[in-house]
PDB file of N, CA and C in Angstrom:
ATOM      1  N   UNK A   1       0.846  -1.181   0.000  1.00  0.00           N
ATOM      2  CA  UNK A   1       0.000   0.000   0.000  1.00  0.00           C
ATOM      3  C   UNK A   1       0.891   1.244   0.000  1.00  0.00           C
ATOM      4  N   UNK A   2       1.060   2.051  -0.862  1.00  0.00           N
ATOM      5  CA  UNK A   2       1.057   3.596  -1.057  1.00  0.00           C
ATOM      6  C   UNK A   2       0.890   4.724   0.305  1.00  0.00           C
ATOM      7  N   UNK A   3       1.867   5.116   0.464  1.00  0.00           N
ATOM      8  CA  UNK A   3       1.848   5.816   1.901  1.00  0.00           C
ATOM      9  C   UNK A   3       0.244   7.099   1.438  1.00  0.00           C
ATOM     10  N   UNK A   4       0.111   7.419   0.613  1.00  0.00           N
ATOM     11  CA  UNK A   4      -1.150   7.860   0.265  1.00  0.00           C
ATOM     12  C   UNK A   4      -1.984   7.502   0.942  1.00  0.00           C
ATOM     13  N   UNK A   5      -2.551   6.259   0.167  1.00  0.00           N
ATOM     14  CA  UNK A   5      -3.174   5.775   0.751  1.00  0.00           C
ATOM     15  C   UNK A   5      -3.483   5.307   2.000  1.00  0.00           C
ATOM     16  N   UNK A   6      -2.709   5.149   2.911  1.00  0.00           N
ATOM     17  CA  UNK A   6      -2.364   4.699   4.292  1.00  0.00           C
ATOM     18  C   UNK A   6      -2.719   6.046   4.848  1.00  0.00           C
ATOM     19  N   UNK A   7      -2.408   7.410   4.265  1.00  0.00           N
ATOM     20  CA  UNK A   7      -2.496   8.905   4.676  1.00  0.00           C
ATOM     21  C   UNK A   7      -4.321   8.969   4.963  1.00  0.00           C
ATOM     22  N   UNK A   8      -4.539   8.888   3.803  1.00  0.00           N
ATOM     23  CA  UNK A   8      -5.904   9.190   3.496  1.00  0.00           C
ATOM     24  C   UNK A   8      -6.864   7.806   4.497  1.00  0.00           C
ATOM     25  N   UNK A   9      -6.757   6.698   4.286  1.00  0.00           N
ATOM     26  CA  UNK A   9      -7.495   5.919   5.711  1.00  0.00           C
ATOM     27  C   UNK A   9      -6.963   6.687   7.085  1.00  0.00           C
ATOM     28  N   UNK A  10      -6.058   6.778   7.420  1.00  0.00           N
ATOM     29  CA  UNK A  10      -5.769   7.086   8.719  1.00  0.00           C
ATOM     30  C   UNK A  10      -6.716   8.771   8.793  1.00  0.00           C
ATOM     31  N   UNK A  11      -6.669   9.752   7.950  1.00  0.00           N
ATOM     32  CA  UNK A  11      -7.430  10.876   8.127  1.00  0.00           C
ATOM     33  C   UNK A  11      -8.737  10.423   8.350  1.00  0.00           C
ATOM     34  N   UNK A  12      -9.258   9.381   7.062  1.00  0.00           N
ATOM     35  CA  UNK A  12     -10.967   8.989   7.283  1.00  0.00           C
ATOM     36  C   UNK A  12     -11.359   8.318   8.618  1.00  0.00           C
ATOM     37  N   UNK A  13     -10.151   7.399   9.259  1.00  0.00           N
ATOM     38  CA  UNK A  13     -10.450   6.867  10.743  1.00  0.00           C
ATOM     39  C   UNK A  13     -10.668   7.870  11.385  1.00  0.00           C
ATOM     40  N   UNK A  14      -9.513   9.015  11.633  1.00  0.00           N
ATOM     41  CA  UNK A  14      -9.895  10.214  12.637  1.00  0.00           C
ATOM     42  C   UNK A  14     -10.895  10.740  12.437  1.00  0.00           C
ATOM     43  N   UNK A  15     -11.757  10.775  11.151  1.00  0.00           N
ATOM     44  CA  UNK A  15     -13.140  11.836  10.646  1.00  0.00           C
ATOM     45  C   UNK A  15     -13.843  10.967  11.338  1.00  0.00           C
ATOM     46  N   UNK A  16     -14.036   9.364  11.375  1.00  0.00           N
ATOM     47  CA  UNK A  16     -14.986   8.858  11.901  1.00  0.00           C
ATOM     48  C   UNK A  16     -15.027   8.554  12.995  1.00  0.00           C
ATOM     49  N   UNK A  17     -13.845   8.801  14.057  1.00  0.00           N
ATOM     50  CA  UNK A  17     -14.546   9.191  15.277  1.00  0.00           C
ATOM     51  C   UNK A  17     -14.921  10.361  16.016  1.00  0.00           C
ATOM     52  N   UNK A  18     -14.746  11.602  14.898  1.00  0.00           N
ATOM     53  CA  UNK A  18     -14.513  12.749  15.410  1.00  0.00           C
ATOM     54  C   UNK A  18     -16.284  12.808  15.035  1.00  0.00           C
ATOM     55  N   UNK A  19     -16.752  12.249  14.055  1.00  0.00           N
ATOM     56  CA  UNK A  19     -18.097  12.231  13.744  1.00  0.00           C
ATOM     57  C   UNK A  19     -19.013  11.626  14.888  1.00  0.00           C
ATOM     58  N   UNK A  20     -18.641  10.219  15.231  1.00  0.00           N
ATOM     59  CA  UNK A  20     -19.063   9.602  16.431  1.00  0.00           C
ATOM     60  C   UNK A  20     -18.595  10.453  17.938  1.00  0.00           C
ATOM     61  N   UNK A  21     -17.774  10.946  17.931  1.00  0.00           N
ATOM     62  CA  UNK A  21     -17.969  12.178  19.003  1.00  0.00           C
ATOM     63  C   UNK A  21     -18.781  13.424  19.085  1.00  0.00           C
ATOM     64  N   UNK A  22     -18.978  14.056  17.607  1.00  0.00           N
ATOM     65  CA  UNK A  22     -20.108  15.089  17.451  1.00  0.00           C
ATOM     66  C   UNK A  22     -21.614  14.464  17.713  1.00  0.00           C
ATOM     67  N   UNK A  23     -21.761  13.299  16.969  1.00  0.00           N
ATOM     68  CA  UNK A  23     -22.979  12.765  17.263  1.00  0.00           C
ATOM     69  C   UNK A  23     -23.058  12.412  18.622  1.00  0.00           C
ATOM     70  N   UNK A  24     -22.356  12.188  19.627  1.00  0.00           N
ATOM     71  CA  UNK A  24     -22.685  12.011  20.953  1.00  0.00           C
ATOM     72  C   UNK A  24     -23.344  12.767  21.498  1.00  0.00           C
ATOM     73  N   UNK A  25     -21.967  14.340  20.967  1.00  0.00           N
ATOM     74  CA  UNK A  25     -22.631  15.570  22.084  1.00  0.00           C
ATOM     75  C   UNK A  25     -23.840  16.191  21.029  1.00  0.00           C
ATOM     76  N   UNK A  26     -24.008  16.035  20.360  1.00  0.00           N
ATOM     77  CA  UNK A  26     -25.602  16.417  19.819  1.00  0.00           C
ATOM     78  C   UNK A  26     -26.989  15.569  20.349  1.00  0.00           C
ATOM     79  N   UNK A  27     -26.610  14.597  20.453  1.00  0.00           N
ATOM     80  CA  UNK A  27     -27.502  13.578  21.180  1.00  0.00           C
ATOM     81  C   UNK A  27     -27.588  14.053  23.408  1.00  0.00           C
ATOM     82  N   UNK A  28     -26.876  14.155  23.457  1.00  0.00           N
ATOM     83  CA  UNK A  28     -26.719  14.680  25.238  1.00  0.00           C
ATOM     84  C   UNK A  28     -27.319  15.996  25.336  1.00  0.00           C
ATOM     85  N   UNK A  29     -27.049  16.947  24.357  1.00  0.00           N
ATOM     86  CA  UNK A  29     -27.489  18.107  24.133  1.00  0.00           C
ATOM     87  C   UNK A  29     -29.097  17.998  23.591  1.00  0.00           C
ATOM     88  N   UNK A  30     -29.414  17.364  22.911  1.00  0.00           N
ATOM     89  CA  UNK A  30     -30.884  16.856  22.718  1.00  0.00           C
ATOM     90  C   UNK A  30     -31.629  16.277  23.948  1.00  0.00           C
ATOM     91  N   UNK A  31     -30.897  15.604  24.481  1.00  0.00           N
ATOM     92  CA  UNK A  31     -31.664  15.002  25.702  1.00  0.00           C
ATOM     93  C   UNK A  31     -31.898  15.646  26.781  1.00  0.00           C
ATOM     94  N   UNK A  32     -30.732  17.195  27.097  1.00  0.00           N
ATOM     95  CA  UNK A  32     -30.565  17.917  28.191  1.00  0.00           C
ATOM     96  C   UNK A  32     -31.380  18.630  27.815  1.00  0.00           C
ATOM     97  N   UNK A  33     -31.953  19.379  26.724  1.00  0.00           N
ATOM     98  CA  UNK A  33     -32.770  19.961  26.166  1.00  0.00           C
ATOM     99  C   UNK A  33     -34.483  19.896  26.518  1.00  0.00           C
ATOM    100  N   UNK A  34     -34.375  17.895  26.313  1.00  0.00           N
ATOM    101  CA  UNK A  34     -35.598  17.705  26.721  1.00  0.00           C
ATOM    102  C   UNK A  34     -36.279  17.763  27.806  1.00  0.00           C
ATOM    103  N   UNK A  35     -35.242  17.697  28.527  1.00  0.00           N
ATOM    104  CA  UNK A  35     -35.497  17.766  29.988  1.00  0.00           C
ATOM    105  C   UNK A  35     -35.599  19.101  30.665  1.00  0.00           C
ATOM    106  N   UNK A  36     -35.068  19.709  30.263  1.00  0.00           N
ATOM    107  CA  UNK A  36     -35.327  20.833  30.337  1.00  0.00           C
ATOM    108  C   UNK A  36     -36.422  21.653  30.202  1.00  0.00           C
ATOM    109  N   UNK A  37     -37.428  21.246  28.907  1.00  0.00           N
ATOM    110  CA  UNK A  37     -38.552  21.579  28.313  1.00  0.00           C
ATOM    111  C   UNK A  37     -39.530  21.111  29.545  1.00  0.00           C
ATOM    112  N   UNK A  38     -39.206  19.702  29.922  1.00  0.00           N
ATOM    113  CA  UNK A  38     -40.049  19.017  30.508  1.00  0.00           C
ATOM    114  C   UNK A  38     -40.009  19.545  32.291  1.00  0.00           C
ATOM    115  N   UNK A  39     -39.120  19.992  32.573  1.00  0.00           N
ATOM    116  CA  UNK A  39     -39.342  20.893  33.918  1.00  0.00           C
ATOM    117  C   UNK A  39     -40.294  22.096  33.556  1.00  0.00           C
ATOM    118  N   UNK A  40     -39.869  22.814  32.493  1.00  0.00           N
ATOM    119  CA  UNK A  40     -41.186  23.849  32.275  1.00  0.00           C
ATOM    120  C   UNK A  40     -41.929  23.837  31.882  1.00  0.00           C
ATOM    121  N   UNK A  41     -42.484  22.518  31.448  1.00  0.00           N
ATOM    122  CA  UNK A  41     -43.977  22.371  31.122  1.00  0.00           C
ATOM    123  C   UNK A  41     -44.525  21.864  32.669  1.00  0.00           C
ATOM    124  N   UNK A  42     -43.980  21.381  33.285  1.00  0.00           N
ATOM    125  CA  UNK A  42     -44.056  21.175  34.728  1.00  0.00           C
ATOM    126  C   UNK A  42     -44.508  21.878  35.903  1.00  0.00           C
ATOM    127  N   UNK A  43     -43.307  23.199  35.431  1.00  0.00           N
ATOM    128  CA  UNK A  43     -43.484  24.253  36.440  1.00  0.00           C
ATOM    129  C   UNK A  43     -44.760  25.088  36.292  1.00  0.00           C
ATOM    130  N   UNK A  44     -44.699  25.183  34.296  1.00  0.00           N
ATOM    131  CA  UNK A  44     -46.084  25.872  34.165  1.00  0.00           C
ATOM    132  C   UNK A  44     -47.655  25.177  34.722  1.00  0.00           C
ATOM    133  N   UNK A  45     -47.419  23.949  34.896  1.00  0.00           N
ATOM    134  CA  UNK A  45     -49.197  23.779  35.320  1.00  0.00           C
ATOM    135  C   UNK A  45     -48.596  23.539  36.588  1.00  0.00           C
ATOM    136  N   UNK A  46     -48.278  23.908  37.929  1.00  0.00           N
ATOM    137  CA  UNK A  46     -48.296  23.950  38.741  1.00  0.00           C
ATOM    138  C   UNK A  46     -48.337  25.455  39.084  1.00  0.00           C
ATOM    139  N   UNK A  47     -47.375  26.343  38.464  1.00  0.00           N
ATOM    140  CA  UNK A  47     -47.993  27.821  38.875  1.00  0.00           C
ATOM    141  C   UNK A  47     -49.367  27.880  37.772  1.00  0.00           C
ATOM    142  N   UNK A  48     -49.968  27.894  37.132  1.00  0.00           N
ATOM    143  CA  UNK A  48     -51.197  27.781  36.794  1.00  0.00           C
ATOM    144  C   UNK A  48     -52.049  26.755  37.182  1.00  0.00           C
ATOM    145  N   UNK A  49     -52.132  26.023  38.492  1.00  0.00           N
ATOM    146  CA  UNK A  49     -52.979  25.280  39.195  1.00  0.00           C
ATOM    147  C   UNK A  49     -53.016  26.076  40.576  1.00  0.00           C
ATOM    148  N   UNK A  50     -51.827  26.706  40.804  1.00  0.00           N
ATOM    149  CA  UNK A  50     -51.589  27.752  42.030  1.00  0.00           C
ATOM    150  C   UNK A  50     -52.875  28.911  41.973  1.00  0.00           C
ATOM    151  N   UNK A  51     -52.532  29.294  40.841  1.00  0.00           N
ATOM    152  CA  UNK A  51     -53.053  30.996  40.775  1.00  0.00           C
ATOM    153  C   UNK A  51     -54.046  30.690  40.470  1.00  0.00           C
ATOM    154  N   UNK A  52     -55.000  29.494  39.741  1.00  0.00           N
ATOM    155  CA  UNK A  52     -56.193  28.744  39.987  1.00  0.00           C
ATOM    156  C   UNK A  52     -57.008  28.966  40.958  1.00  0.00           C
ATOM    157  N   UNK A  53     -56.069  28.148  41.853  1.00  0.00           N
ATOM    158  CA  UNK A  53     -56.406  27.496  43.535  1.00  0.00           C
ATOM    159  C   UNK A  53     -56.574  29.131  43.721  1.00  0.00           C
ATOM    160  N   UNK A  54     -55.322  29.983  44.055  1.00  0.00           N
ATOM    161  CA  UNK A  54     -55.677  31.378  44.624  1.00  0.00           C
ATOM    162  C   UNK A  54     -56.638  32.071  44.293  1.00  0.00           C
ATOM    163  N   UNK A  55     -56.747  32.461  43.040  1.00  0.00           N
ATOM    164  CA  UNK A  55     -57.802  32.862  42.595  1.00  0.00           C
ATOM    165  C   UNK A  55     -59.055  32.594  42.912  1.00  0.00           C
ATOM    166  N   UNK A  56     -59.440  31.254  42.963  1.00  0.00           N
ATOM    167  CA  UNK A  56     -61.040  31.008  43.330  1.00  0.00           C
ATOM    168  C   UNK A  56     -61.156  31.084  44.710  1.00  0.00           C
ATOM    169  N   UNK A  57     -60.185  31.802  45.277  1.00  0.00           N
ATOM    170  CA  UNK A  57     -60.674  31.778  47.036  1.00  0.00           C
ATOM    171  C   UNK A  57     -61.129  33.319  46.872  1.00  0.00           C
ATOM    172  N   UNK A  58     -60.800  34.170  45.498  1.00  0.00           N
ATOM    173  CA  UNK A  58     -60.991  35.451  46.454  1.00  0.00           C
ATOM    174  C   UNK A  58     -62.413  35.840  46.747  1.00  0.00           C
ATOM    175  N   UNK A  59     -62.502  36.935  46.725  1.00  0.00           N
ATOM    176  CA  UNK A  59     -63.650  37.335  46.903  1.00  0.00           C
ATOM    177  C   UNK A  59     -64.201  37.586  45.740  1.00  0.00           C
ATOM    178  N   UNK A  60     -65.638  37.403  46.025  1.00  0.00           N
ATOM    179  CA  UNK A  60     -66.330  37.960  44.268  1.00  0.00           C
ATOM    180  C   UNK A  60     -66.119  39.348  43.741  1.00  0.00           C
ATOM    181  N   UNK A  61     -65.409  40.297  44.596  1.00  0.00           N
ATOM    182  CA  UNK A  61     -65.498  41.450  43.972  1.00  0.00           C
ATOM    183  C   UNK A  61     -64.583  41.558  43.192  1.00  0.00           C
ATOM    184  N   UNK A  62     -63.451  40.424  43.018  1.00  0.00           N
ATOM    185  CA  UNK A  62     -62.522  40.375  42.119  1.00  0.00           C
ATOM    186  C   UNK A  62     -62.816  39.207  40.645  1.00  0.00           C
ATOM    187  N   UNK A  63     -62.395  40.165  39.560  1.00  0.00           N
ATOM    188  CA  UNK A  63     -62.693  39.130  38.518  1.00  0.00           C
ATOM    189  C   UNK A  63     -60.689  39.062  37.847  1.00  0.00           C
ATOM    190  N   UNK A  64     -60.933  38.321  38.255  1.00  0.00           N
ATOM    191  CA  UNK A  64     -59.568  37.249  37.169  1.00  0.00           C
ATOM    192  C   UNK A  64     -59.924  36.672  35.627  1.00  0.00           C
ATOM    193  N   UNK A  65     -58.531  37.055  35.045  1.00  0.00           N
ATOM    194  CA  UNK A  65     -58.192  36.240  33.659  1.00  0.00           C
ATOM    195  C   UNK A  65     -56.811  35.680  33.938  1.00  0.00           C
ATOM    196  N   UNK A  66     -56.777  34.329  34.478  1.00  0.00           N
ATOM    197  CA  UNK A  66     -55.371  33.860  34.750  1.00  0.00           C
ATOM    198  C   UNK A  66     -54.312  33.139  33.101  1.00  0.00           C
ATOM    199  N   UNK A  67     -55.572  33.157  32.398  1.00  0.00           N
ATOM    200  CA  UNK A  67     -54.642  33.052  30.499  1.00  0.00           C
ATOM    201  C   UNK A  67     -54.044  34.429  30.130  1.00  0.00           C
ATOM    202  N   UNK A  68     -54.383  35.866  30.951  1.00  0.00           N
ATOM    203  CA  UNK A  68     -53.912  36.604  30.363  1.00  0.00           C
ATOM    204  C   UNK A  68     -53.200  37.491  31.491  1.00  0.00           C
ATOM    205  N   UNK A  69     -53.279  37.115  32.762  1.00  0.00           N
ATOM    206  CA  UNK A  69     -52.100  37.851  33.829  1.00  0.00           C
ATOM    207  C   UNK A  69     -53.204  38.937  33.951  1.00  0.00           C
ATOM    208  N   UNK A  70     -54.408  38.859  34.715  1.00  0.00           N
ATOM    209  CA  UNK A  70     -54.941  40.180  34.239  1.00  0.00           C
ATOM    210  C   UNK A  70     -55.934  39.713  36.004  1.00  0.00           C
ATOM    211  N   UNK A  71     -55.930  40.822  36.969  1.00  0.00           N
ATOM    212  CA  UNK A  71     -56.697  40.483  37.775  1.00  0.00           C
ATOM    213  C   UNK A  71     -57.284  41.941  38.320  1.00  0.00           C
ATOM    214  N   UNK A  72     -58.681  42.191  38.096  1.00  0.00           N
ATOM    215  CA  UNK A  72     -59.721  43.182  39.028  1.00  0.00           C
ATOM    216  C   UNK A  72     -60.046  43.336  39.936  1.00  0.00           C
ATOM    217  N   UNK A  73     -59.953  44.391  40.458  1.00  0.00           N
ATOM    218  CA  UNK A  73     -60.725  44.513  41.848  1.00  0.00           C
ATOM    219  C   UNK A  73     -62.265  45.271  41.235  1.00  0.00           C
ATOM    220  N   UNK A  74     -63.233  45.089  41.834  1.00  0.00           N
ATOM    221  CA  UNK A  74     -64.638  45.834  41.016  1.00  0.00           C
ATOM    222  C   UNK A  74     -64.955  46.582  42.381  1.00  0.00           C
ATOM    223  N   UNK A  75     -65.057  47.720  42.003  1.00  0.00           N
ATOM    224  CA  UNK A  75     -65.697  48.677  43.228  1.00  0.00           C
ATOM    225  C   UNK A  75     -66.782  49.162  42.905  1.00  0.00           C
ATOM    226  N   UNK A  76     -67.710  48.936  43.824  1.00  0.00           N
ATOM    227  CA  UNK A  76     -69.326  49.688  43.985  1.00  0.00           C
ATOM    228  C   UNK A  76     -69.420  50.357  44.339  1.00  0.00           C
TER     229      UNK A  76
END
């Protein structure tokens, strides 16, 4: 074999684990990602089961929109 050739496999070995190393950290980074998502879909229906719960204790003179951050006091 042609030191060429011997050049050029030995570069394509290093490409292919340098590939199998990118694909790792794209894959860990995908997964940290998901998890991530999945704490804040988490956090969101628990502070929107909160301000729920709070909300329906107040008094009627208050009207709430908890989809839009929006809370009244009504004065007579």
């Amino acid at each position: 074999m042609s030191w060429k050739i011997q050049e050029l496999e030995s570069q394509l070995d290093k490409l292919k684990k340098e590939r199998q190393k990118r694909q790792f950290q794209l894959e860990s980074l995908e997964a940290a990602l998901q998890k991530q998502k999945q704490k804040v879909i988490v956090l969101m229906h628990h502070v929107t089961f909160n301000t729920i719960f709070c909300l329906s204790s107040l008094p009627s003179s208050f009207m709430a929109y908890p989809n839009l951050g929006i809370l009244f006091f009504i004065h007579y």
